[in-house]
PDB file of N, CA and C in Angstrom:
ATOM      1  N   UNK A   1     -64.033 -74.719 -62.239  1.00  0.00           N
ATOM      2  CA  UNK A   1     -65.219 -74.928 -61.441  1.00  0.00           C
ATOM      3  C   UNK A   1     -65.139 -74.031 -60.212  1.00  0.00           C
ATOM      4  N   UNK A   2     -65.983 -73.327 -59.963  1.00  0.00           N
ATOM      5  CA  UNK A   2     -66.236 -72.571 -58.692  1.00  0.00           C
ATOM      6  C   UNK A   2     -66.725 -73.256 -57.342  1.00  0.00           C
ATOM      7  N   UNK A   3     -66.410 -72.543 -56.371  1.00  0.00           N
ATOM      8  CA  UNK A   3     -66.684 -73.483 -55.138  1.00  0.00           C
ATOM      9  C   UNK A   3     -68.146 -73.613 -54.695  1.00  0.00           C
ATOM     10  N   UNK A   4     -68.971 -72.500 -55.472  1.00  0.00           N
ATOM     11  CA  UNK A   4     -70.659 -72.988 -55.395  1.00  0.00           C
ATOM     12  C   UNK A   4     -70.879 -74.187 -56.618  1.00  0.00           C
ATOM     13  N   UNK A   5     -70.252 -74.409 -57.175  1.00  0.00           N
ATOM     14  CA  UNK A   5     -70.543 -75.332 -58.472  1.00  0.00           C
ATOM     15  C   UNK A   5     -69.749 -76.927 -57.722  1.00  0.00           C
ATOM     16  N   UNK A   6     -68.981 -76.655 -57.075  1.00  0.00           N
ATOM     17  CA  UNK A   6     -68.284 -77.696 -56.574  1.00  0.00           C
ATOM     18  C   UNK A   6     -69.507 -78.481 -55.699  1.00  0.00           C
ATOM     19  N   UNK A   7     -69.656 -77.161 -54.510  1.00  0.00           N
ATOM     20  CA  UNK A   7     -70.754 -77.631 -53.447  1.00  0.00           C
ATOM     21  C   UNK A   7     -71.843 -78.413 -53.567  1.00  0.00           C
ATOM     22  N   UNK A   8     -72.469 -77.704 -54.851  1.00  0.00           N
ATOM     23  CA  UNK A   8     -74.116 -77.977 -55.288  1.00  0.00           C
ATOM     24  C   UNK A   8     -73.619 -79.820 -55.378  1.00  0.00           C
ATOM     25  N   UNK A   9     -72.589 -80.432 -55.858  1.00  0.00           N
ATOM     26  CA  UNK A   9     -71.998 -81.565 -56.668  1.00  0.00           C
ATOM     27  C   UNK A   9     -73.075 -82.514 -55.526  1.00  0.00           C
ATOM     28  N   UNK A  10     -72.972 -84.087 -55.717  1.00  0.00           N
ATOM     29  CA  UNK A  10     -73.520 -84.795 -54.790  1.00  0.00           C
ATOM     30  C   UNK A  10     -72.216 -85.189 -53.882  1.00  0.00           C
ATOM     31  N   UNK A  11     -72.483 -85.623 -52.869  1.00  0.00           N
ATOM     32  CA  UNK A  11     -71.259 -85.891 -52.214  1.00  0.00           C
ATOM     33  C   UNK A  11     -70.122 -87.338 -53.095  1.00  0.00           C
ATOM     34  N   UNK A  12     -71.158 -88.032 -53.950  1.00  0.00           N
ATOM     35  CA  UNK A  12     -69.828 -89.170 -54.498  1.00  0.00           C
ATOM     36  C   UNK A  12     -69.358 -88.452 -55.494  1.00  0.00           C
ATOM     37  N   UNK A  13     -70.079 -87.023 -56.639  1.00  0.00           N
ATOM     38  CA  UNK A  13     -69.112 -86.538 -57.440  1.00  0.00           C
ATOM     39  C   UNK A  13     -67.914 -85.469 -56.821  1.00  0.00           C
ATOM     40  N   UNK A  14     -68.591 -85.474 -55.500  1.00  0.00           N
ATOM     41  CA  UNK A  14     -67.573 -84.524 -54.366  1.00  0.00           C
ATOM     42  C   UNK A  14     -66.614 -85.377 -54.114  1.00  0.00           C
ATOM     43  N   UNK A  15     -66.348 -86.091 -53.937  1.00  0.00           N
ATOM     44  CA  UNK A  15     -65.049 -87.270 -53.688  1.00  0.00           C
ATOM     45  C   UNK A  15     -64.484 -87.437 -54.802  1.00  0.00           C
ATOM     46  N   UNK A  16     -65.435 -88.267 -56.019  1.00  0.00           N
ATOM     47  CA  UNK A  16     -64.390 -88.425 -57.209  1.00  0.00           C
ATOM     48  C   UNK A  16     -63.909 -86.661 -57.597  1.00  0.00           C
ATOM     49  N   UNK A  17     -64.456 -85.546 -57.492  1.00  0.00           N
ATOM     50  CA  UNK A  17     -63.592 -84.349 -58.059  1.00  0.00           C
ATOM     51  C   UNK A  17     -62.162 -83.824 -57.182  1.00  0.00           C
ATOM     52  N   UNK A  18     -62.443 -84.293 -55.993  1.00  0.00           N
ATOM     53  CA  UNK A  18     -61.290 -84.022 -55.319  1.00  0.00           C
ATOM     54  C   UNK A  18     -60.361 -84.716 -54.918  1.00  0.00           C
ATOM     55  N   UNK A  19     -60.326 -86.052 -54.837  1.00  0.00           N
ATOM     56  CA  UNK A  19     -59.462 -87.149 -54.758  1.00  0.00           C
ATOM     57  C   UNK A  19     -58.745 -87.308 -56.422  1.00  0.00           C
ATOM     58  N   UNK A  20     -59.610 -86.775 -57.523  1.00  0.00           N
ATOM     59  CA  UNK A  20     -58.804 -86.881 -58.772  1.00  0.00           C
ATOM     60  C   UNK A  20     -58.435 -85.516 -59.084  1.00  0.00           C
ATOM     61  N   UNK A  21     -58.795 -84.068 -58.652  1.00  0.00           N
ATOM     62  CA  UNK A  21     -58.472 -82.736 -59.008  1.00  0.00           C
ATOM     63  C   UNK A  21     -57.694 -82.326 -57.685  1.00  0.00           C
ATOM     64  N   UNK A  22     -57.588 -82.561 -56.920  1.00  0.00           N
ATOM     65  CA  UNK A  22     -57.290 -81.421 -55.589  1.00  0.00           C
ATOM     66  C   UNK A  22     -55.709 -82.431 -55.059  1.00  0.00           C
ATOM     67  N   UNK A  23     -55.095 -81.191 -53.952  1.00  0.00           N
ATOM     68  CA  UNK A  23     -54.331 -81.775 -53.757  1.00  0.00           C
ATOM     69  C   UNK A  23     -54.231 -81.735 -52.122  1.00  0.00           C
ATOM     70  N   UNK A  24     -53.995 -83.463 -51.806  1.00  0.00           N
ATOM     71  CA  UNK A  24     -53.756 -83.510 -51.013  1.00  0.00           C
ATOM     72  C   UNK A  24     -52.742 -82.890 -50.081  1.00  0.00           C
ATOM     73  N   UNK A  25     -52.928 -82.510 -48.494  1.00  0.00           N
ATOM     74  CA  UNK A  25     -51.910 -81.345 -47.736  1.00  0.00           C
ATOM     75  C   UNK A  25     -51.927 -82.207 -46.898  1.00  0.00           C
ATOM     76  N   UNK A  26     -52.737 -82.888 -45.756  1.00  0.00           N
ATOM     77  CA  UNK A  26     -52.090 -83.235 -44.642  1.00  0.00           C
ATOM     78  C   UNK A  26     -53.303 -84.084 -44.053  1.00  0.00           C
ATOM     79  N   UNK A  27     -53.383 -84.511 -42.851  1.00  0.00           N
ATOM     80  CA  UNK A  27     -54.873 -84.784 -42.696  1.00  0.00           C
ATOM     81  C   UNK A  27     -54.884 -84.611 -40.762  1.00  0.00           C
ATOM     82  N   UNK A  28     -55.778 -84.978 -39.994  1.00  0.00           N
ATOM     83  CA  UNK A  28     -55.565 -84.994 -38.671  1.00  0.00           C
ATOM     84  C   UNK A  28     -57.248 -85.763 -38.008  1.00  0.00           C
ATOM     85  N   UNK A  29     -56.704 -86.230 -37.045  1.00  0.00           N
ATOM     86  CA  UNK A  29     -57.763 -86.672 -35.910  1.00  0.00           C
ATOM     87  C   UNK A  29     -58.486 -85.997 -35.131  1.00  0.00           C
ATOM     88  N   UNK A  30     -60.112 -86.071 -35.642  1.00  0.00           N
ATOM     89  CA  UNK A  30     -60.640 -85.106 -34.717  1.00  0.00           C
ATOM     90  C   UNK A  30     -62.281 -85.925 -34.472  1.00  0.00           C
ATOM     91  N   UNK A  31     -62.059 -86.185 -33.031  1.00  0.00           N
ATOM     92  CA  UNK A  31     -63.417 -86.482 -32.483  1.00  0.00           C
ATOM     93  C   UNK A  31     -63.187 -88.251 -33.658  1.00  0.00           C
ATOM     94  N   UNK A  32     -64.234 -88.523 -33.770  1.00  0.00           N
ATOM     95  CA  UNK A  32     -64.575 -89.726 -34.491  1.00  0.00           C
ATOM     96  C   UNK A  32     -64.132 -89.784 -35.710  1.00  0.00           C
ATOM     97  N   UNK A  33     -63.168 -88.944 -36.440  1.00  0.00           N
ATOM     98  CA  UNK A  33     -63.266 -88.720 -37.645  1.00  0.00           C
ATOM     99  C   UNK A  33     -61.563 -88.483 -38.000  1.00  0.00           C
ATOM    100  N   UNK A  34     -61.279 -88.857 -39.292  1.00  0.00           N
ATOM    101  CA  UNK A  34     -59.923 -88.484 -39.633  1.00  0.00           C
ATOM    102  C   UNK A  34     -60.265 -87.641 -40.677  1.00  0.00           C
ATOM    103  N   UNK A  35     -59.811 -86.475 -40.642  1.00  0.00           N
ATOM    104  CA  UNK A  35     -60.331 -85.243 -41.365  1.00  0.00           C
ATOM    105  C   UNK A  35     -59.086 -84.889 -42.510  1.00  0.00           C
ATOM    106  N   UNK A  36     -58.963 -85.024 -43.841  1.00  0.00           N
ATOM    107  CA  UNK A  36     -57.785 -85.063 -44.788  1.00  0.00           C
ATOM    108  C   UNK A  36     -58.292 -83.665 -45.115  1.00  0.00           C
ATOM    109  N   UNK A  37     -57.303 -82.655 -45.425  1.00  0.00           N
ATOM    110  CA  UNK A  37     -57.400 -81.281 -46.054  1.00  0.00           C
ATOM    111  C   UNK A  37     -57.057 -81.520 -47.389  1.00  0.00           C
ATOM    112  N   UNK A  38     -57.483 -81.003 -48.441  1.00  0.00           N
ATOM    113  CA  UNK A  38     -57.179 -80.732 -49.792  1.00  0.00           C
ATOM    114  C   UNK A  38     -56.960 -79.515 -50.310  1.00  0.00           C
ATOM    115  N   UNK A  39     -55.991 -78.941 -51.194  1.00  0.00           N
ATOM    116  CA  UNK A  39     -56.261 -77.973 -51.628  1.00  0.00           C
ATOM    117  C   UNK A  39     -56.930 -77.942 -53.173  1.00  0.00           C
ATOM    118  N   UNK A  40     -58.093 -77.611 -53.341  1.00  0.00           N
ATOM    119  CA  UNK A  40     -58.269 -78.044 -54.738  1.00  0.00           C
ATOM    120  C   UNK A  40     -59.315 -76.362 -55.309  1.00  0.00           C
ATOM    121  N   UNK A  41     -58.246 -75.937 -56.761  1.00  0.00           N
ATOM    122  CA  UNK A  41     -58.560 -75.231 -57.936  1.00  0.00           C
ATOM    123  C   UNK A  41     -58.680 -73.881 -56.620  1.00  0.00           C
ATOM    124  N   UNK A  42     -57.404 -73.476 -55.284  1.00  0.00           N
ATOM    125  CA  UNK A  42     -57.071 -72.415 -54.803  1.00  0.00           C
ATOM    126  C   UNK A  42     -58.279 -72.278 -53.647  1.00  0.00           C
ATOM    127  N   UNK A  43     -58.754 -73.368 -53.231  1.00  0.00           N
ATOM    128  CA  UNK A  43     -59.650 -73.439 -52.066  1.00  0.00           C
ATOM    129  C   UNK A  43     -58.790 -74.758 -51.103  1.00  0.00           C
ATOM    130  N   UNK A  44     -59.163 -74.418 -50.125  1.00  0.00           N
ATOM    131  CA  UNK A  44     -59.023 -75.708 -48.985  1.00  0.00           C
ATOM    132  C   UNK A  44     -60.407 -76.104 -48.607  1.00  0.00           C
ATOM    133  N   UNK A  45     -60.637 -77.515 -48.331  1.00  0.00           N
ATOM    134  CA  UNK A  45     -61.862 -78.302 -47.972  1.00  0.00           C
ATOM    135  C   UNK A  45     -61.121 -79.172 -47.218  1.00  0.00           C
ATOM    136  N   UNK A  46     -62.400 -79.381 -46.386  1.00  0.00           N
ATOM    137  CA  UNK A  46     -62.140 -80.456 -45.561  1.00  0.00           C
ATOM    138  C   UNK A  46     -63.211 -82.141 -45.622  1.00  0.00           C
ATOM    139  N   UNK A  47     -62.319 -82.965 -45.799  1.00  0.00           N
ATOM    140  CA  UNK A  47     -62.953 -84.280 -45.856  1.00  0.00           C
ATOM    141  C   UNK A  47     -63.284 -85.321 -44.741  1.00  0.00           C
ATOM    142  N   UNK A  48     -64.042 -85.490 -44.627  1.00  0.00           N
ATOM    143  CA  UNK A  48     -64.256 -86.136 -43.165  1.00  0.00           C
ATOM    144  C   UNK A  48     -64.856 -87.572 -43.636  1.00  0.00           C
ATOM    145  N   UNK A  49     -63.797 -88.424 -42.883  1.00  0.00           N
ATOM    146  CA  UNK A  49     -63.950 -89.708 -42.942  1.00  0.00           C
ATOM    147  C   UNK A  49     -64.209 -90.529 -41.610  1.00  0.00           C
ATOM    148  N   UNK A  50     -65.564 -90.967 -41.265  1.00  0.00           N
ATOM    149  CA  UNK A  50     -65.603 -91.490 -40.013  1.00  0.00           C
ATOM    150  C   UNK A  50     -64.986 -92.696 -39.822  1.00  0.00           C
ATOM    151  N   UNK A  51     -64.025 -92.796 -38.792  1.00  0.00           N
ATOM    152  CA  UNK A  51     -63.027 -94.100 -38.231  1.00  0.00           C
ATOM    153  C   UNK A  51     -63.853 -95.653 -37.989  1.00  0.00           C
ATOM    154  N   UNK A  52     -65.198 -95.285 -37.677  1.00  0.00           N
ATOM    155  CA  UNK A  52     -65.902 -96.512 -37.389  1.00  0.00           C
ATOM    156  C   UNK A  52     -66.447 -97.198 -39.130  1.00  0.00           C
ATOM    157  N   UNK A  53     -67.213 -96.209 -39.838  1.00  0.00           N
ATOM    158  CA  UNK A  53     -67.822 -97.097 -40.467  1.00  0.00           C
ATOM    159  C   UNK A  53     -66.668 -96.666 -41.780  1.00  0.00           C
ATOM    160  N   UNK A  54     -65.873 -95.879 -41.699  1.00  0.00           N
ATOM    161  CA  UNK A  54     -64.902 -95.826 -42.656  1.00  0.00           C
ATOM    162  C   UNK A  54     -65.575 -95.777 -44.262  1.00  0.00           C
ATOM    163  N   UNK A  55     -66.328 -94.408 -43.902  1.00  0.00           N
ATOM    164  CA  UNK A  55     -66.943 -93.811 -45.303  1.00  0.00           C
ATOM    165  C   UNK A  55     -66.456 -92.540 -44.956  1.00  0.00           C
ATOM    166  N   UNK A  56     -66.537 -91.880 -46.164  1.00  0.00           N
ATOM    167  CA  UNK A  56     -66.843 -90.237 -46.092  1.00  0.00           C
ATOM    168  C   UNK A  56     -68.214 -89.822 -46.181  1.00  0.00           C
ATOM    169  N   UNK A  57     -68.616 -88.740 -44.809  1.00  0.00           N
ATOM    170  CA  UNK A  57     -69.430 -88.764 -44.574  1.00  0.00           C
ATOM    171  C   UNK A  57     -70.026 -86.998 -44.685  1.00  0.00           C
ATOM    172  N   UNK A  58     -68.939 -86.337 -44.964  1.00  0.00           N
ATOM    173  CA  UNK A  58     -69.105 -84.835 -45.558  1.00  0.00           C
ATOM    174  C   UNK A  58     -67.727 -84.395 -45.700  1.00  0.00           C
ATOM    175  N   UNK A  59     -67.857 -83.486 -46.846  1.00  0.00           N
ATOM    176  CA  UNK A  59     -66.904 -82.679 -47.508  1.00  0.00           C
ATOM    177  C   UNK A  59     -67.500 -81.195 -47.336  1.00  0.00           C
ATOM    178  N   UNK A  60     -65.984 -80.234 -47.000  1.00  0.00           N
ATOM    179  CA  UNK A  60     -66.820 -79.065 -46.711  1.00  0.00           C
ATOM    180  C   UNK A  60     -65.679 -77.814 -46.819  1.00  0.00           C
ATOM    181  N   UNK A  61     -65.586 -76.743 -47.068  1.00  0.00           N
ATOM    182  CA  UNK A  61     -64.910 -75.567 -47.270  1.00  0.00           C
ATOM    183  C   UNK A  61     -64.113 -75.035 -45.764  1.00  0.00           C
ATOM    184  N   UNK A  62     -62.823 -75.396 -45.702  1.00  0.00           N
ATOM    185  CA  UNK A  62     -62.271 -75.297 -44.323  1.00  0.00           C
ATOM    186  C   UNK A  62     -62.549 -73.763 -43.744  1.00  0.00           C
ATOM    187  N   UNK A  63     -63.274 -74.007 -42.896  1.00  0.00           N
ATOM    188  CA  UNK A  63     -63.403 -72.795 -41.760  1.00  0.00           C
ATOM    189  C   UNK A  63     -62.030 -72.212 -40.747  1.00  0.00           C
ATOM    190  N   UNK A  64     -61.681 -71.177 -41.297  1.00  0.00           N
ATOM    191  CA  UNK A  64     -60.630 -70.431 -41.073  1.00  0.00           C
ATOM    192  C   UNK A  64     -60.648 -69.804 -39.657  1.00  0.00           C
ATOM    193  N   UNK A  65     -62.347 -69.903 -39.100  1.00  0.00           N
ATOM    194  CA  UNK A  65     -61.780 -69.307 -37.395  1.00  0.00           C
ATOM    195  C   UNK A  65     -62.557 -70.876 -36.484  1.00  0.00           C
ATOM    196  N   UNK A  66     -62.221 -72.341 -37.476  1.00  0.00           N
ATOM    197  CA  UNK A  66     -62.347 -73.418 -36.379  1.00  0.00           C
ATOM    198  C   UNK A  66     -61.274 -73.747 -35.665  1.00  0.00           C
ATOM    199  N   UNK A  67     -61.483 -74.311 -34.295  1.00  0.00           N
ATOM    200  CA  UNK A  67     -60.380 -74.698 -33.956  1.00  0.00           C
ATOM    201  C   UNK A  67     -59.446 -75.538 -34.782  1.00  0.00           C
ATOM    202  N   UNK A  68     -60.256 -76.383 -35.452  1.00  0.00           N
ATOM    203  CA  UNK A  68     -59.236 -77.598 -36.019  1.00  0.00           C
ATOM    204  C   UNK A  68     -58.004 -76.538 -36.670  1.00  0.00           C
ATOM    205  N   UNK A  69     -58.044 -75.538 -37.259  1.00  0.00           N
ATOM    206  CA  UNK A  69     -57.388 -74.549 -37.905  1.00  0.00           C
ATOM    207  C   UNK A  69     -55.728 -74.673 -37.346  1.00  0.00           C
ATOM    208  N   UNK A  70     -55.585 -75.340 -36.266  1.00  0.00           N
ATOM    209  CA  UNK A  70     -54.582 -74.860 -35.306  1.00  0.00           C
ATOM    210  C   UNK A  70     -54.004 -76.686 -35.367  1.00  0.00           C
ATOM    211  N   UNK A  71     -54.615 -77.606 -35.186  1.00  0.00           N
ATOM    212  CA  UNK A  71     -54.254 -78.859 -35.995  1.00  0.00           C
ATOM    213  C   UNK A  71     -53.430 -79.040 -36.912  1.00  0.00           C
ATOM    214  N   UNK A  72     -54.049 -78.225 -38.066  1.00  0.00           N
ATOM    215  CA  UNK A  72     -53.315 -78.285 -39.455  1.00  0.00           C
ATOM    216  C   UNK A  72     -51.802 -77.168 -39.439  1.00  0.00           C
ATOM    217  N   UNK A  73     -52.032 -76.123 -38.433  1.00  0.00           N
ATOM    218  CA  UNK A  73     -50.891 -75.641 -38.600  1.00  0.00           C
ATOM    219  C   UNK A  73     -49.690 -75.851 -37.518  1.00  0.00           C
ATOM    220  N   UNK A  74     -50.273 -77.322 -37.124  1.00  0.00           N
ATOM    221  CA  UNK A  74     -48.920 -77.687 -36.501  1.00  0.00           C
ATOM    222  C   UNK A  74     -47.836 -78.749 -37.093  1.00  0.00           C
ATOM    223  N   UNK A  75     -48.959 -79.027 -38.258  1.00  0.00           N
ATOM    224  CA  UNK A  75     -48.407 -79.978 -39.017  1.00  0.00           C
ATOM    225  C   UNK A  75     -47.936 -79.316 -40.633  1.00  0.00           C
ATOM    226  N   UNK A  76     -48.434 -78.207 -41.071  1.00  0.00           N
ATOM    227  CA  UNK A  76     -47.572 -77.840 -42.273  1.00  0.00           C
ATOM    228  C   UNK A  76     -47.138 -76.375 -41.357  1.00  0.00           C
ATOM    229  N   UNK A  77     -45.949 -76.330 -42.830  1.00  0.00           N
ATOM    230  CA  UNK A  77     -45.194 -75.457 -42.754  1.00  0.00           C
ATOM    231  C   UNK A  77     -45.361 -74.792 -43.576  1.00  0.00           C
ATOM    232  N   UNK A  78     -45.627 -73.203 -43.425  1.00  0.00           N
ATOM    233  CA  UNK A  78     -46.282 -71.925 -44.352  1.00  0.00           C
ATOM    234  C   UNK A  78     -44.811 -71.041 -44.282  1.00  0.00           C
ATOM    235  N   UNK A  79     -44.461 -70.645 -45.654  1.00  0.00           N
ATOM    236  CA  UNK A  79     -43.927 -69.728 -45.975  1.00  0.00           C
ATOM    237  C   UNK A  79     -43.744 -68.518 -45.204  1.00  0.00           C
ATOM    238  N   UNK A  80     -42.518 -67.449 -45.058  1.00  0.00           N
ATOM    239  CA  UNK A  80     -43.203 -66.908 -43.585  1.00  0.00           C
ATOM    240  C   UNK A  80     -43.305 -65.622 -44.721  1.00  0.00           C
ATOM    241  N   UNK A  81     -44.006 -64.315 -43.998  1.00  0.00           N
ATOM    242  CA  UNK A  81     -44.753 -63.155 -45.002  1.00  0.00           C
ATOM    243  C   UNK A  81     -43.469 -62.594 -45.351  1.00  0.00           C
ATOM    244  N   UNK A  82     -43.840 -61.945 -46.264  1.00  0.00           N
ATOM    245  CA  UNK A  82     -42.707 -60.761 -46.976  1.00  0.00           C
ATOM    246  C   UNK A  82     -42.791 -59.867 -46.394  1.00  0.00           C
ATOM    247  N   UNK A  83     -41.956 -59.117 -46.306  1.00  0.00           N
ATOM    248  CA  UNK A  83     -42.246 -57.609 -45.538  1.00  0.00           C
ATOM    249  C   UNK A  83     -42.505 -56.868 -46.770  1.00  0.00           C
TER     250      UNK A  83
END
C-alpha cells in the first residue's frame, strides 16, 4: 500500500492498518495530545491521541522540519552514518 492509498483510508481504517501493520517506535507529549510514531511499510506517521477525550483524533505523515522532530530524537537512538 502506498502512502496516498494509506491517506485517502478513513481515519478508523487508518488506525486498524497501523496499529495491526506498522511498527510501533516511541511516542511523546505534545500540547494536549500524546503523539505515538509508527513506522509502517518504510514511512513514519504520526498518531495523535487527545489526553482529554482519549480518542485518536488524526493520523498523519511525520513532518521532518517540525519541531516535534527533536522530541523523538531524544528518545531513539539512530545508527550513526557510514562514512
Amino acid at each position: 500500500m502506498t502512502q496516498v492509498q494509506f491517506l485517502n483510508m478513513s481515519l478508523g481504517e487508518q488506525v486498524q492498518h497501523i496499529y495491526k501493520n506498522g511498527t510501533f517506535v516511541t511516542d511523546i507529549r505534545y500540547y494536549e495530545y500524546k503523539v505515538n510514531l509508527f513506522l509502517l511499510e518504510g514511512n513514519y506517521f504520526e498518531v495523535f491521541i487527545n489526553h482529554k477525550s482519549v480518542e485518536i483524533t488524526k493520523i498523519s505523515p511525520l513532518n521532518y522540519k517540525s519541531n516535534r522532530l527533536f522530541f523523538y530524537l531524544d528518545q531513539v537512538k539512530l545508527p550513526k552514518p557510514q562514512d
